[in-house]
C-alpha atoms as a PDB file:
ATOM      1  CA  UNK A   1      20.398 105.807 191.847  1.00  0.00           C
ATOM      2  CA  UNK A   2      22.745 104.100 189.216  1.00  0.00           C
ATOM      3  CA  UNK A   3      21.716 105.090 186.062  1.00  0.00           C
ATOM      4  CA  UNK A   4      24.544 103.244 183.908  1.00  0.00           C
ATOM      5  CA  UNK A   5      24.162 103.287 180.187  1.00  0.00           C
ATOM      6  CA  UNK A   6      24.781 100.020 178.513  1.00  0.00           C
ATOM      7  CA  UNK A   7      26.267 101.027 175.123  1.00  0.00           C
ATOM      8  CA  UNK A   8      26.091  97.568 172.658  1.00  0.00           C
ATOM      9  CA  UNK A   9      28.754  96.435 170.446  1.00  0.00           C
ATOM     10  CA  UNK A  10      28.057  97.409 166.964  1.00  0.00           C
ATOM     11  CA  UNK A  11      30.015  96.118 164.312  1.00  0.00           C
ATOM     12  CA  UNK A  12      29.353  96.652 160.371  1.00  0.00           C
ATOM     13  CA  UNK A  13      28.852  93.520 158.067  1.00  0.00           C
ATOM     14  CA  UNK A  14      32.960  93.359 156.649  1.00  0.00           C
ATOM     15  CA  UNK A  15      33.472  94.135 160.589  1.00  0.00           C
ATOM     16  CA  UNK A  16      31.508  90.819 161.704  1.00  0.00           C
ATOM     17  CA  UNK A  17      32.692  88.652 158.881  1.00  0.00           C
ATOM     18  CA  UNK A  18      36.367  89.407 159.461  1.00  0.00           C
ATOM     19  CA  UNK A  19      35.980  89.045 163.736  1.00  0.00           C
ATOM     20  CA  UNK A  20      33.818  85.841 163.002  1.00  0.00           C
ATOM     21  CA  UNK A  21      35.060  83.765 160.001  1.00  0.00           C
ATOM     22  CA  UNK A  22      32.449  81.323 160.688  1.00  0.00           C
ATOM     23  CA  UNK A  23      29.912  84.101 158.810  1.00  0.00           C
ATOM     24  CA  UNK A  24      31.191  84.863 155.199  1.00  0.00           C
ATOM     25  CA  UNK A  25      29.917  88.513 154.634  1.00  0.00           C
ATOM     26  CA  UNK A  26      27.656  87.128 151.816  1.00  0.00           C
ATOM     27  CA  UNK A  27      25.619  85.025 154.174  1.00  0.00           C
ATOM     28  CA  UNK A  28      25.124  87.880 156.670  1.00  0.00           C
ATOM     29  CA  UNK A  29      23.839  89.943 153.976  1.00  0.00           C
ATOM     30  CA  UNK A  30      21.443  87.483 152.996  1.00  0.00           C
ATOM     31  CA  UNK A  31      20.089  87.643 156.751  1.00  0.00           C
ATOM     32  CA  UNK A  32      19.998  91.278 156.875  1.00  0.00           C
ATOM     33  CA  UNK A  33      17.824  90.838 153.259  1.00  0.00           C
ATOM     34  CA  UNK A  34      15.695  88.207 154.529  1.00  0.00           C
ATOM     35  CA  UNK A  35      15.682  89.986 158.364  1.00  0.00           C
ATOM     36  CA  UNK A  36      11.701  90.366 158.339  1.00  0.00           C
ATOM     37  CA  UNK A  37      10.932  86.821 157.999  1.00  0.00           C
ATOM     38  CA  UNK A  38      13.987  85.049 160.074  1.00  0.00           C
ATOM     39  CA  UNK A  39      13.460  86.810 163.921  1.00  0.00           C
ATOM     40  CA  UNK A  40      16.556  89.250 163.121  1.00  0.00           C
ATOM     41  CA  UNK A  41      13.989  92.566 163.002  1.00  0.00           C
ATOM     42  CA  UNK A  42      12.028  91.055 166.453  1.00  0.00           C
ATOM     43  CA  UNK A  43      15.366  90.996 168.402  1.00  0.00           C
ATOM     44  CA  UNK A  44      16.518  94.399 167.541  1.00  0.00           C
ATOM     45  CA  UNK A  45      20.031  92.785 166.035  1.00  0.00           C
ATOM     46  CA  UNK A  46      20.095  94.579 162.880  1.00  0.00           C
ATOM     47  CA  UNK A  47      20.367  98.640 162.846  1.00  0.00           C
ATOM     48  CA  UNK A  48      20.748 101.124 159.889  1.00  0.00           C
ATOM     49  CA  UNK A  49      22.121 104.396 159.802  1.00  0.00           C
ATOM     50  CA  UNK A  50      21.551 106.195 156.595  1.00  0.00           C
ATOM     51  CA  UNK A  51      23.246 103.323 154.407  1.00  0.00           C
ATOM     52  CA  UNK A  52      25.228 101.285 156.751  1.00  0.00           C
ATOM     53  CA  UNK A  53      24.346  98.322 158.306  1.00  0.00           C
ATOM     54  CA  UNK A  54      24.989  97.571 161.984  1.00  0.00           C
ATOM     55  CA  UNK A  55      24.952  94.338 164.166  1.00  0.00           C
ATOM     56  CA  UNK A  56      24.435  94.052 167.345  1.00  0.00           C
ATOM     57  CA  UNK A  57      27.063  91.292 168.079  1.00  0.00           C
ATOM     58  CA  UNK A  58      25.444  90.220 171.652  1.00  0.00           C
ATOM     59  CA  UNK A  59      21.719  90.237 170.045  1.00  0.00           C
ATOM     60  CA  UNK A  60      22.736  88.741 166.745  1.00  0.00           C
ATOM     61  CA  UNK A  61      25.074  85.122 168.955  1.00  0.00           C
ATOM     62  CA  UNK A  62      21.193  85.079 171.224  1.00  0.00           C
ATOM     63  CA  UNK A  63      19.041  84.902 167.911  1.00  0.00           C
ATOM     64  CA  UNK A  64      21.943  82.523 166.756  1.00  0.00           C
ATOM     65  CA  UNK A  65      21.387  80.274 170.362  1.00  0.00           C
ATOM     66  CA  UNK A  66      17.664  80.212 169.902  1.00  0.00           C
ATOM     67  CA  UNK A  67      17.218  79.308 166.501  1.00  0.00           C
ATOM     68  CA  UNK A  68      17.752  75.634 165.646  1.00  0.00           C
END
């Protein structure tokens, strides 16, 4: 029985901005505001602990692919 543990990239908002350029950190905040009402919540992207802010980098590139 394999029981391998997938752990998922988690990078903070500064971390995400400066590893994707494309995403100024002011418009990933204003996702992670807005996360209830654009899909970000349903696909489990967006994590806190205590007061940081986590992204799931795989999750957060497939809600980018399947929103238009």
């Amino acid at each position: 029985m394999n029981s391998a543990i997938i752990i998922p990239h988690y990078l903070t908002v500064k971390q995400f901005a400066k590893k994707h350029p494309a995403f100024s950190e002011g418009s990933i905040r204003d996702l992670v505001f807005h996360r209830p009402f654009n899909g970000l919540d349903d696909m489990g992207v967006i994590h806190r602990v205590g007061a940081k802010v986590l992204i799931d980098e795989v999750k957060f590139f497939q809600w980018v692919s399947t929103n238009p």
